[in-house]
Protein backbone atom coordinates (compact mmCIF):
# COMPACT_ATOMS: atom_id res chain seq x y z
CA UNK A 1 0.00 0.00 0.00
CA UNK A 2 2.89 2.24 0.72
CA UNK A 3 4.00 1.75 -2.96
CA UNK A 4 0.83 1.70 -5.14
CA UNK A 5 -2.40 2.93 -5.30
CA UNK A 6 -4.12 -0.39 -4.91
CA UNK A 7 -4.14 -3.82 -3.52
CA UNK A 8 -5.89 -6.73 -4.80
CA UNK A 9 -5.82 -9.66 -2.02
CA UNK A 10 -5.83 -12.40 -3.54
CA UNK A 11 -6.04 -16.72 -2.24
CA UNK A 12 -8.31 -19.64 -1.37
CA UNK A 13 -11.35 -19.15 -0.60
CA UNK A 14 -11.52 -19.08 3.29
CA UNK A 15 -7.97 -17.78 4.01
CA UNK A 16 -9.19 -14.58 5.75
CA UNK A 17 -8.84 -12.08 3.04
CA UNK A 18 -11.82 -10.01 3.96
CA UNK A 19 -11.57 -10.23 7.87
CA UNK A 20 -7.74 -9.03 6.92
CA UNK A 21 -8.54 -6.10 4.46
CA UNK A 22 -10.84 -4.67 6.82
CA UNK A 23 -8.46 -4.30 9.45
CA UNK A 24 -6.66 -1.91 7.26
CA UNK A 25 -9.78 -0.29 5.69
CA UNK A 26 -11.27 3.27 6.56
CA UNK A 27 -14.65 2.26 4.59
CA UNK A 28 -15.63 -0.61 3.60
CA UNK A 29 -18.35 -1.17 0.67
CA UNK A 30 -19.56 -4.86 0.82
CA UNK A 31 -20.83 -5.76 -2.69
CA UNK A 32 -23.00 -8.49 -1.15
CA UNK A 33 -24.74 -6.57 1.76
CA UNK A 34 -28.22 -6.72 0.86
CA UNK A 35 -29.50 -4.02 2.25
CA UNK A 36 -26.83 -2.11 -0.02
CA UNK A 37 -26.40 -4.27 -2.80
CA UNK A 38 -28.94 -2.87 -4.94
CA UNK A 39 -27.95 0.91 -4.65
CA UNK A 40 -23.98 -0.11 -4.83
CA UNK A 41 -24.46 -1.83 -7.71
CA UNK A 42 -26.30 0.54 -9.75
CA UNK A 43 -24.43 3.44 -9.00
CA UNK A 44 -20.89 0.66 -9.84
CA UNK A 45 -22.57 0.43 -13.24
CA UNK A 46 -23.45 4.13 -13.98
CA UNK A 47 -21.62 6.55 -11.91
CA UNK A 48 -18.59 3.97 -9.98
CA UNK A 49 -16.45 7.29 -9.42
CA UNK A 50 -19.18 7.96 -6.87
CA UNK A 51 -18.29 4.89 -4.73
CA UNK A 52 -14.59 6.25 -4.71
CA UNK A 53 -15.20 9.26 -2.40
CA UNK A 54 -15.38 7.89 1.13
CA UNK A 55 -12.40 7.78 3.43
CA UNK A 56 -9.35 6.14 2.16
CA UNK A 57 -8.17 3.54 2.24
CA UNK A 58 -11.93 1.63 1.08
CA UNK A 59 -12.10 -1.47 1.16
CA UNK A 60 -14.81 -2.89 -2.19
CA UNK A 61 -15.60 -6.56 -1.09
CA UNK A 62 -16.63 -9.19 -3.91
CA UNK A 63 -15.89 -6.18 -5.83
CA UNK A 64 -16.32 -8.92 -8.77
CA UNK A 65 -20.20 -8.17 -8.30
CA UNK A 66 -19.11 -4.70 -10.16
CA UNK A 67 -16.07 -5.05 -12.37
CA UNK A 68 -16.32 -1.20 -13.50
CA UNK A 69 -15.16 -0.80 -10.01
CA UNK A 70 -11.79 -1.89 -11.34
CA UNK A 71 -11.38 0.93 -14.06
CA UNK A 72 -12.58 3.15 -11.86
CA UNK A 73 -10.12 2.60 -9.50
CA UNK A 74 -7.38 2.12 -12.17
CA UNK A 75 -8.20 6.08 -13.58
CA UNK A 76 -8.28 7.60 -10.23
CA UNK A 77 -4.83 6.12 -9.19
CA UNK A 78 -3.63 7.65 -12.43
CA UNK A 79 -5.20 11.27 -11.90
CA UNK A 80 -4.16 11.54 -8.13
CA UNK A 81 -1.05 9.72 -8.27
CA UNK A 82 -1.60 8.71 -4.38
CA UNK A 83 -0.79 5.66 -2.79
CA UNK A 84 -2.70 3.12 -0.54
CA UNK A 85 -6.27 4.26 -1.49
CA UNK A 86 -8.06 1.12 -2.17
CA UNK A 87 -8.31 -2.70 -0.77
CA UNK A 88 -9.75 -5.25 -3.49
CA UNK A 89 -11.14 -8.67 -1.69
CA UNK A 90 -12.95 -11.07 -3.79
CA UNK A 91 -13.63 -15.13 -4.46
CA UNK A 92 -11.36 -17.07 -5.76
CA UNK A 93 -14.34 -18.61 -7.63
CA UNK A 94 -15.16 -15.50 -9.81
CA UNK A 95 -12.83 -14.63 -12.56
CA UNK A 96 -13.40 -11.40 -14.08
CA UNK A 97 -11.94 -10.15 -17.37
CA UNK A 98 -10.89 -6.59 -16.93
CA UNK A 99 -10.23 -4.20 -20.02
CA UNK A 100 -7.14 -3.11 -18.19
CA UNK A 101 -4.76 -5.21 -16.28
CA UNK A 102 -3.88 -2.66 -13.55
CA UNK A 103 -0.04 -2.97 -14.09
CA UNK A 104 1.66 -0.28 -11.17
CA UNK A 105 -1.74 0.60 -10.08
CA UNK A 106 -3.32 -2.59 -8.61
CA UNK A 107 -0.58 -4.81 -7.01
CA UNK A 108 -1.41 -8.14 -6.42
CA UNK A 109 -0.64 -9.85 -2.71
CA UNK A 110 -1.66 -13.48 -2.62
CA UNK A 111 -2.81 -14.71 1.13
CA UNK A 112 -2.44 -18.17 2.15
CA UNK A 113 -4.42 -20.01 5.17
CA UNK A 114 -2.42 -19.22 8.56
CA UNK A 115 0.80 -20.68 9.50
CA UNK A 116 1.06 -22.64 12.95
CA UNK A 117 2.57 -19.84 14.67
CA UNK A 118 -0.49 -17.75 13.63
CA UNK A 119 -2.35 -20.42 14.86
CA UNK A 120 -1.16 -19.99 18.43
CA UNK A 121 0.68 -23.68 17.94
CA UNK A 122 4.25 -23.18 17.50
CA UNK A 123 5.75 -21.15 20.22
CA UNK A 124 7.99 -19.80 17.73
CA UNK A 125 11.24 -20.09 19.86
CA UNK A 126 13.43 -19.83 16.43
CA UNK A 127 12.90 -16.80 13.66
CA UNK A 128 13.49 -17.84 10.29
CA UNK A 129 15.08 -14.37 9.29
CA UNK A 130 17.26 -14.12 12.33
CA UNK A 131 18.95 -17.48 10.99
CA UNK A 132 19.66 -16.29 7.88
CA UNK A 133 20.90 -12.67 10.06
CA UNK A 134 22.96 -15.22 12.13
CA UNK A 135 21.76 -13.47 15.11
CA UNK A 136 21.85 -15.29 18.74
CA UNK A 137 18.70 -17.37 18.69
CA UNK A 138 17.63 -18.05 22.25
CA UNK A 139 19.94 -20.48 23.66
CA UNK A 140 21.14 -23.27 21.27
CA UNK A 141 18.50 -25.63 22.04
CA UNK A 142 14.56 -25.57 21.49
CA UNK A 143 11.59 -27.83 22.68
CA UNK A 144 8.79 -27.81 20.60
CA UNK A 145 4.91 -27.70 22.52
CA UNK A 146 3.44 -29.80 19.65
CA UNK A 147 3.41 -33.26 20.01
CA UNK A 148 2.83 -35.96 16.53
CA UNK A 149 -0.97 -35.76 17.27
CA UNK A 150 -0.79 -32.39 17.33
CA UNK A 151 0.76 -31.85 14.39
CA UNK A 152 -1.60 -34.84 12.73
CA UNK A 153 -4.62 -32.85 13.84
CA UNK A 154 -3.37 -29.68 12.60
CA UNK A 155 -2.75 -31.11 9.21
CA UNK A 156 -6.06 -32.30 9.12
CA UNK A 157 -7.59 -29.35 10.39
CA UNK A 158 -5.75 -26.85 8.06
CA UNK A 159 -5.07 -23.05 8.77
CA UNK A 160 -8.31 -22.25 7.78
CA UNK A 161 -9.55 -19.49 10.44
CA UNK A 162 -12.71 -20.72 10.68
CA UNK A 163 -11.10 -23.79 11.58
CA UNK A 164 -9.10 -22.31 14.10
CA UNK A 165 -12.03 -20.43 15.71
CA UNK A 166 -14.10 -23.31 15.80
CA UNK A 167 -14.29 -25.00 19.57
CA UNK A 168 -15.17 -28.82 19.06
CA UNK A 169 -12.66 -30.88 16.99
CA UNK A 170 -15.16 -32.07 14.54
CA UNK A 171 -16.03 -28.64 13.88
CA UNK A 172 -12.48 -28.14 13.28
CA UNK A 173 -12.43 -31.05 10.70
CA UNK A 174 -15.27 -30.38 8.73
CA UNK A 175 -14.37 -26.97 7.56
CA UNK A 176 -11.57 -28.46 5.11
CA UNK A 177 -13.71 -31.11 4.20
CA UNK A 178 -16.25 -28.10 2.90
CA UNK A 179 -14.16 -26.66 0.76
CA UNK A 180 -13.25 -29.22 -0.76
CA UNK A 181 -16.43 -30.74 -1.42
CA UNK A 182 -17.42 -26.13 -2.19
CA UNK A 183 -14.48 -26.80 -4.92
CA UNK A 184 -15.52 -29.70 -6.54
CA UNK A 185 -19.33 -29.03 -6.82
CA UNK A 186 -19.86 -25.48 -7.35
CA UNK A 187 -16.27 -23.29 -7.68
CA UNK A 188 -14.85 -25.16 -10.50
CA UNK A 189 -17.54 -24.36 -12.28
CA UNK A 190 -17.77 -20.72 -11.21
CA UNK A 191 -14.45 -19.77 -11.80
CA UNK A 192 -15.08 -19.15 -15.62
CA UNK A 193 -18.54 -20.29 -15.95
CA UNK A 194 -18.05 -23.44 -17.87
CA UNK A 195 -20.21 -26.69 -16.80
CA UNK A 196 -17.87 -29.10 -14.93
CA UNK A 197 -18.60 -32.31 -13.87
CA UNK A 198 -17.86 -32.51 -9.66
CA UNK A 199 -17.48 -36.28 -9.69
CA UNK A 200 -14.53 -35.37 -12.52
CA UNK A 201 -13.05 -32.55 -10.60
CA UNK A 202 -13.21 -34.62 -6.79
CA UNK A 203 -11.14 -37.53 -8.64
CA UNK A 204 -8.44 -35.58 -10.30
CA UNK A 205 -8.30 -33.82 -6.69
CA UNK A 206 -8.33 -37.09 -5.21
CA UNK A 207 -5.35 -38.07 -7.45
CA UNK A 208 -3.37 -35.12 -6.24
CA UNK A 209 -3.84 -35.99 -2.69
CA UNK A 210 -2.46 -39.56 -3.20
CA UNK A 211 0.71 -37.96 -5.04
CA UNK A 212 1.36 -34.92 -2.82
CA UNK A 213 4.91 -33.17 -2.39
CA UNK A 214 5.78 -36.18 -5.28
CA UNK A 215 7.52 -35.69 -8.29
CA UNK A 216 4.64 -37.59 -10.34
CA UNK A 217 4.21 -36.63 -14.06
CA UNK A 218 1.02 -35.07 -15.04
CA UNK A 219 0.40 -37.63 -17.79
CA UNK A 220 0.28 -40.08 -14.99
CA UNK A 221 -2.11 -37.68 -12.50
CA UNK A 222 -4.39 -37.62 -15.66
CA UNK A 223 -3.99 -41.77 -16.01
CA UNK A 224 -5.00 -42.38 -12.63
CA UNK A 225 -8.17 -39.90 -12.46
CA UNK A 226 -9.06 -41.59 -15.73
CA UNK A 227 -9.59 -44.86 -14.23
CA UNK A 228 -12.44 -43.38 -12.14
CA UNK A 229 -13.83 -41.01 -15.44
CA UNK A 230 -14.04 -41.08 -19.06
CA UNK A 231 -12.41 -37.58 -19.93
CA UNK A 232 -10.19 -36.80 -22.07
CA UNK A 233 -6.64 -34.98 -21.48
CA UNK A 234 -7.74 -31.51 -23.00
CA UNK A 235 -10.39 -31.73 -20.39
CA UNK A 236 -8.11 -32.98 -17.55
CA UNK A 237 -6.14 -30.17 -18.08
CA UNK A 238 -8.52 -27.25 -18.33
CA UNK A 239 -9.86 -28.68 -14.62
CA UNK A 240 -5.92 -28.36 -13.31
CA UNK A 241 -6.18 -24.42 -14.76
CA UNK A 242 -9.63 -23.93 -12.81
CA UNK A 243 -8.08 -25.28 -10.08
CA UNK A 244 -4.76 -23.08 -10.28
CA UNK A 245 -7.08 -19.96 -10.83
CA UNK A 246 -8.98 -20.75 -7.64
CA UNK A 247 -5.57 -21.32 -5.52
CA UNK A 248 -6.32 -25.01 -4.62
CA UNK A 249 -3.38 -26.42 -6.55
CA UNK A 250 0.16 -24.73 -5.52
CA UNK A 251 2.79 -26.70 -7.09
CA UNK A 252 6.78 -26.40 -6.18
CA UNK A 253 9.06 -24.99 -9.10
CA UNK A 254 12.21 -27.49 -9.12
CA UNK A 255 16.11 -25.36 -8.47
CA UNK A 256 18.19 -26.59 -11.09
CA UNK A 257 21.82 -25.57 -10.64
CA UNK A 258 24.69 -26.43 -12.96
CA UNK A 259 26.10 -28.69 -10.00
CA UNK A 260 25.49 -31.77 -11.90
CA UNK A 261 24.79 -32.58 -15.45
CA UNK A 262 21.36 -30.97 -16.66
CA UNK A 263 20.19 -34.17 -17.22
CA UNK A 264 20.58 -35.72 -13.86
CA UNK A 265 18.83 -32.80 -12.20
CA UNK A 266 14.65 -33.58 -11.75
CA UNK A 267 12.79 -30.18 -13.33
CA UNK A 268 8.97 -31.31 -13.03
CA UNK A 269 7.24 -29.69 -10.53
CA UNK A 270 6.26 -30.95 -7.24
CA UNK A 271 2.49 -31.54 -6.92
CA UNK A 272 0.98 -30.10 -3.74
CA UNK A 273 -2.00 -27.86 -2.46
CA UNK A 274 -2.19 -24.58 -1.45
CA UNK A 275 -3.05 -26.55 2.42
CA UNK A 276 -2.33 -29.70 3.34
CA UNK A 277 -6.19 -30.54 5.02
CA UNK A 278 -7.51 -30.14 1.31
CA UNK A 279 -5.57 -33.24 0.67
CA UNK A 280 -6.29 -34.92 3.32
CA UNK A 281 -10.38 -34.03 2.97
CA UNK A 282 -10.39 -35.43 -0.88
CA UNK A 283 -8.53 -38.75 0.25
CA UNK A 284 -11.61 -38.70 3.00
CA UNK A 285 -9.62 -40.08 6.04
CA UNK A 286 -9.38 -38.53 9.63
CA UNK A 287 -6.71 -37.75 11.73
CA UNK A 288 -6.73 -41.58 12.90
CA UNK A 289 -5.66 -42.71 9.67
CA UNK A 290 -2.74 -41.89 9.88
CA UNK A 291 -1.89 -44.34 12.98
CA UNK A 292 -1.32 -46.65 9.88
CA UNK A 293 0.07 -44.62 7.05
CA UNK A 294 3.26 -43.00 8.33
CA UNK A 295 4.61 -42.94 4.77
CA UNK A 296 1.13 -40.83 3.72
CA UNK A 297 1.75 -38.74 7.04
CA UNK A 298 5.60 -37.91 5.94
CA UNK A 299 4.45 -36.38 2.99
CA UNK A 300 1.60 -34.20 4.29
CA UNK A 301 3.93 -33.32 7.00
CA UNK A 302 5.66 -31.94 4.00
CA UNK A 303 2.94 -30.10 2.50
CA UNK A 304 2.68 -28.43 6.22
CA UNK A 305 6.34 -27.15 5.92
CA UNK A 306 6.51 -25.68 2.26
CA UNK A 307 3.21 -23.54 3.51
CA UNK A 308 4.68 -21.89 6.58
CA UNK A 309 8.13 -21.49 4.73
CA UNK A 310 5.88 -19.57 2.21
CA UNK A 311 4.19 -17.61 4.58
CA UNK A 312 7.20 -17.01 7.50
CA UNK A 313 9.85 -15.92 4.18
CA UNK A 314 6.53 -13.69 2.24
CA UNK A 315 8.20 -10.53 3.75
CA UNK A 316 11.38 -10.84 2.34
CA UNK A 317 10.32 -11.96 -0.95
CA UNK A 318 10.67 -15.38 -0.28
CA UNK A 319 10.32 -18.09 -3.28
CA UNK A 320 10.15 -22.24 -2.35
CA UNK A 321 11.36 -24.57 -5.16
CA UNK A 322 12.82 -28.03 -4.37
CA UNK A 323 16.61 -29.82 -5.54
CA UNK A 324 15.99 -33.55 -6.58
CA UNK A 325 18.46 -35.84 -8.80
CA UNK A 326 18.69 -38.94 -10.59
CA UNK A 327 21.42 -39.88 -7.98
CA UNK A 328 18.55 -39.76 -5.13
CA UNK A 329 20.52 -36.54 -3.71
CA UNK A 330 17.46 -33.86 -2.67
CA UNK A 331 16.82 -31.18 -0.87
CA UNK A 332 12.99 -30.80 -0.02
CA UNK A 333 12.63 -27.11 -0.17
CA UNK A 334 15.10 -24.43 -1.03
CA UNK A 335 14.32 -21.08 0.41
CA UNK A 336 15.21 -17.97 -2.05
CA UNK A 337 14.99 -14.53 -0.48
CA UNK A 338 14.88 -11.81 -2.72
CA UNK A 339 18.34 -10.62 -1.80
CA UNK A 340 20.23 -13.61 -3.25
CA UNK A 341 20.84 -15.85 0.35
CA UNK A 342 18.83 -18.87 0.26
CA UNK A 343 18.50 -22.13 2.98
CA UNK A 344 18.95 -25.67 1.81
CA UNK A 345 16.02 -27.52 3.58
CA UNK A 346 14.94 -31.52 4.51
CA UNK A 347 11.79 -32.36 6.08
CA UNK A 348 11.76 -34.95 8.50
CA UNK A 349 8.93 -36.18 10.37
CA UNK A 350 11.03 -38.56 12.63
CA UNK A 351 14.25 -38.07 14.54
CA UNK A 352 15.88 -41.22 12.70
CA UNK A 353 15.90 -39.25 9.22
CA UNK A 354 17.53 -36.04 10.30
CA UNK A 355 20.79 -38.09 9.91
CA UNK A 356 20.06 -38.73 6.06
CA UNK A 357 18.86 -35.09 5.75
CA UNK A 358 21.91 -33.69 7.01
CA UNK A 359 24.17 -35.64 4.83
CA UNK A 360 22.11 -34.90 1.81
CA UNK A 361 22.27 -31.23 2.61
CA UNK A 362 26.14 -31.29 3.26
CA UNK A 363 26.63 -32.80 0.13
CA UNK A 364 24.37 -30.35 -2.17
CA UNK A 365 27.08 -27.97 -0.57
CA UNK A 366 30.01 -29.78 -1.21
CA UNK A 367 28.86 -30.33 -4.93
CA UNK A 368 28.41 -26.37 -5.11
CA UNK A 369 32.18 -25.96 -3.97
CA UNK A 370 33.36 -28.46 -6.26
CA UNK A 371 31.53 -26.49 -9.40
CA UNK A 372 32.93 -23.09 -8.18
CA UNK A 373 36.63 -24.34 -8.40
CA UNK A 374 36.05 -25.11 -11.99
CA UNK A 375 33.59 -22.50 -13.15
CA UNK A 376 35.31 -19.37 -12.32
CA UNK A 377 32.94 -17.43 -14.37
CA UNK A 378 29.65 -17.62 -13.15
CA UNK A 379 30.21 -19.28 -9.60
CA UNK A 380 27.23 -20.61 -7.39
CA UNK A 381 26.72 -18.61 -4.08
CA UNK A 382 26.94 -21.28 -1.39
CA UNK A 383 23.91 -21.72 0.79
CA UNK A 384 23.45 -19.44 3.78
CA UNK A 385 21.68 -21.86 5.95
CA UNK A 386 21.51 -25.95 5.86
CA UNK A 387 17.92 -26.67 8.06
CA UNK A 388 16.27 -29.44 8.70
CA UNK A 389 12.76 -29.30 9.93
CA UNK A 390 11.42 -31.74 11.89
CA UNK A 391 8.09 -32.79 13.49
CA UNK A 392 10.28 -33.78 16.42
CA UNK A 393 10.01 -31.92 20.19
CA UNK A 394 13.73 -31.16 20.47
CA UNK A 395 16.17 -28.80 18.38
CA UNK A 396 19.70 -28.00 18.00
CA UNK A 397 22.58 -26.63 15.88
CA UNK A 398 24.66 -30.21 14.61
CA UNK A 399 28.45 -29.85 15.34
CA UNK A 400 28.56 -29.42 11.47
CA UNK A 401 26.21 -26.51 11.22
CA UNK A 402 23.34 -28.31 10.50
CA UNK A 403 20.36 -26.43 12.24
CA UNK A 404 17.70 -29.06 13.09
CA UNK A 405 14.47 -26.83 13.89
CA UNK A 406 11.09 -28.38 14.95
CA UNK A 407 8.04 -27.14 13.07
CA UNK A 408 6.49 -26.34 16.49
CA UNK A 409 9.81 -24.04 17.20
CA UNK A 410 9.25 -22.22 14.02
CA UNK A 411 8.02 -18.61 13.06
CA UNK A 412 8.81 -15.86 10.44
């Protein structure tokens, strides 16, 4: 707000974009207020300049309802040359086509559902920015709060607010399993008002679940969902773009450095969701399902990670990808900041991986030193941080400067 003249808030449905905006807001002009709606939208269609002259910053909520809102806006930016006059909140299940694209008048800030320390759960003992600052973190050891039910139910539970507000556990659990079910039956369709078939849409999401934080090839998403339907790929793939446009899919670019031939290195992107409950909601298990499925749990556990990274780096510019080769070397996330330092990171459920994770990490590194001895030219920065994450209770800094952080330790 401090740099343009508008702010479109954009994410999930459910994430809190409204409840958010208005925090900031001086008025507020709710498109779907019925007592209102009638006389907003009229005067939206014939005289929208007239909506613009309340107290700035306003807020125009499902300002979709009256897309001449948006050119409105866009001309009276231009002719005042002001910052921070106007809040944009909408669903995710409406896409409008503008005439004008708002380019350095309407910035665009996408929300996600709230990380666990905005969820009251992790105690957030150990700042993700003051480890790349390489200040003194409190003490050199953390306990997390959150035990492996915890951090089940929370993945089944999501950050959804509503969610989080909610007292009883079931009504905890059921809000995921609403928007997913809101997704497949009536927002896929909305999105660009085309006809498609829920049943369809449930088992490509389905599909997804059972493949999350994987490096599966879309060709063989669309094979499995086609056992349960009889579309065909152009279909299959205008459902992943509805889905994309209504921020339920939020796959992880791959980091391909020139350590190792460009052929060893693994550039498909990682399939996940913009919250881990939405996967667990379309396999339709509970948080006692996973007593069984540890291997299911490791990768949702996953999932969990890549969205608070997301949200705890935003501020700095922060971008997630993932390092994966033919070798089996990986790194499960690497965190870019905006300023050039970035973290090589492993996710670990269990304390008996963080061994494997380490070495892994260690050796990305060495391979990066070995490639600047050779290629003078262009040489790799070296990473600024080596973390893994765990969904243990205790964390430390290895003797090799290895930071092992709990989730439930973490916070931006």
């Amino acid at each position: 707000m401090d740099a343009f003249g508008a702010v479109l808030i954009v994410g999930p449905k459910g994430c809190g974009k409204t409840t958010t905006a208005k925090q900031k807001a001086a008025t507020v002009v709710e498109f779907q207020d019925e007592e209102e709606r009638e006389n907003y939208l009229l005067l939206a269609e014939n005289r929208p300049s007239r909506l613009l002259a309340g107290i700035k910053p306003i807020l125009f909520d499902e300002w979709q309802d009256a897309p001449k809102i948006w050119g409105a806006i866009r001309k009276d930016v231009d002719d005042s040359g002001l910052t921070g006059q106007y809040i944009l909140t909408g669903s995710s299940s409406s896409n409008v086509d503008t005439p004008h694209t708002g380019t350095l008048r309407i910035a665009r800030l996408k929300m996600y559902p709230m990380s666990l320390y905005e969820s009251g759960e992790s105690n957030g003992k150990v700042s993700l920015i003051d480890l790349f600052n390489v200040k003194d973190i409190n003490d050199q050891e953390w306990e997390s709060d959150l035990t492996v039910e915890d951090l089940i139910f929370a993945i089944c539970r999501g950050g959804w607010p509503r969610a989080i507000i909610n007292e009883k556990s079931a009504a905890k659990l059921i809000v995921a399993k609403t928007l997913f079910n809101q997704t497949a039956q009536v927002d896929i369709s909305n999105v660009d008002k085309v006809k498609r078939n829920p049943s369809w849409a449930e088992s490509i999401l389905r599909s997804y679940a059972r493949n999350i934080c994987q490096l599966t090839e879309m060709k063989n998403i669309y094979k499995d969902a086609k056992t349960e339907t009889n579309m065909a790929e152009s279909t299959f793939f205008e459902y992943i773009e509805a889905l994309q446009k209504l921020y339920i899919i939020d796959d992880v670019e791959a980091w391909c450095p020139a350590i190792r031939s460009k052929t060893a290195i693994r550039a498909s992107k990682k399939k996940n969701f913009i919250d881990p409950s939405l996967a667990v909601a379309a396999l339709g298990v509970g948080p006692e399902y996973f007593d069984k499925d540890y291997k299911t749990l490791g990768f949702l556990f996953e999932s969990l990670v890549i969205r608070d990274l997301k949200i705890y780096s935003s501020e700095h510019g922060g971008r997630v990808s993932y390092y994966r080769d033919r070798y089996g070397l990986e790194a499960d996330a690497v965190l870019h900041l905006e300023d050039g330092r970035y973290a090589l990171i492993e996710v670990k459920l269990g304390q008996r991986e963080i061994e494997e994770g380490a070495k892994h990490l260690l050796e990305i590194e060495r391979l990066i030193g070995e490639y600047n001895k050779t290629e003078k030219q262009v040489p790799l920065r070296l990473p600024d941080l080596k973390i893994v994450i765990t969904g243990t209770k205790y964390g430390y800094i290895r003797p090799d400067g290895v930071y092992v952080v709990p989730i439930g330790c973490l916070k931006d």
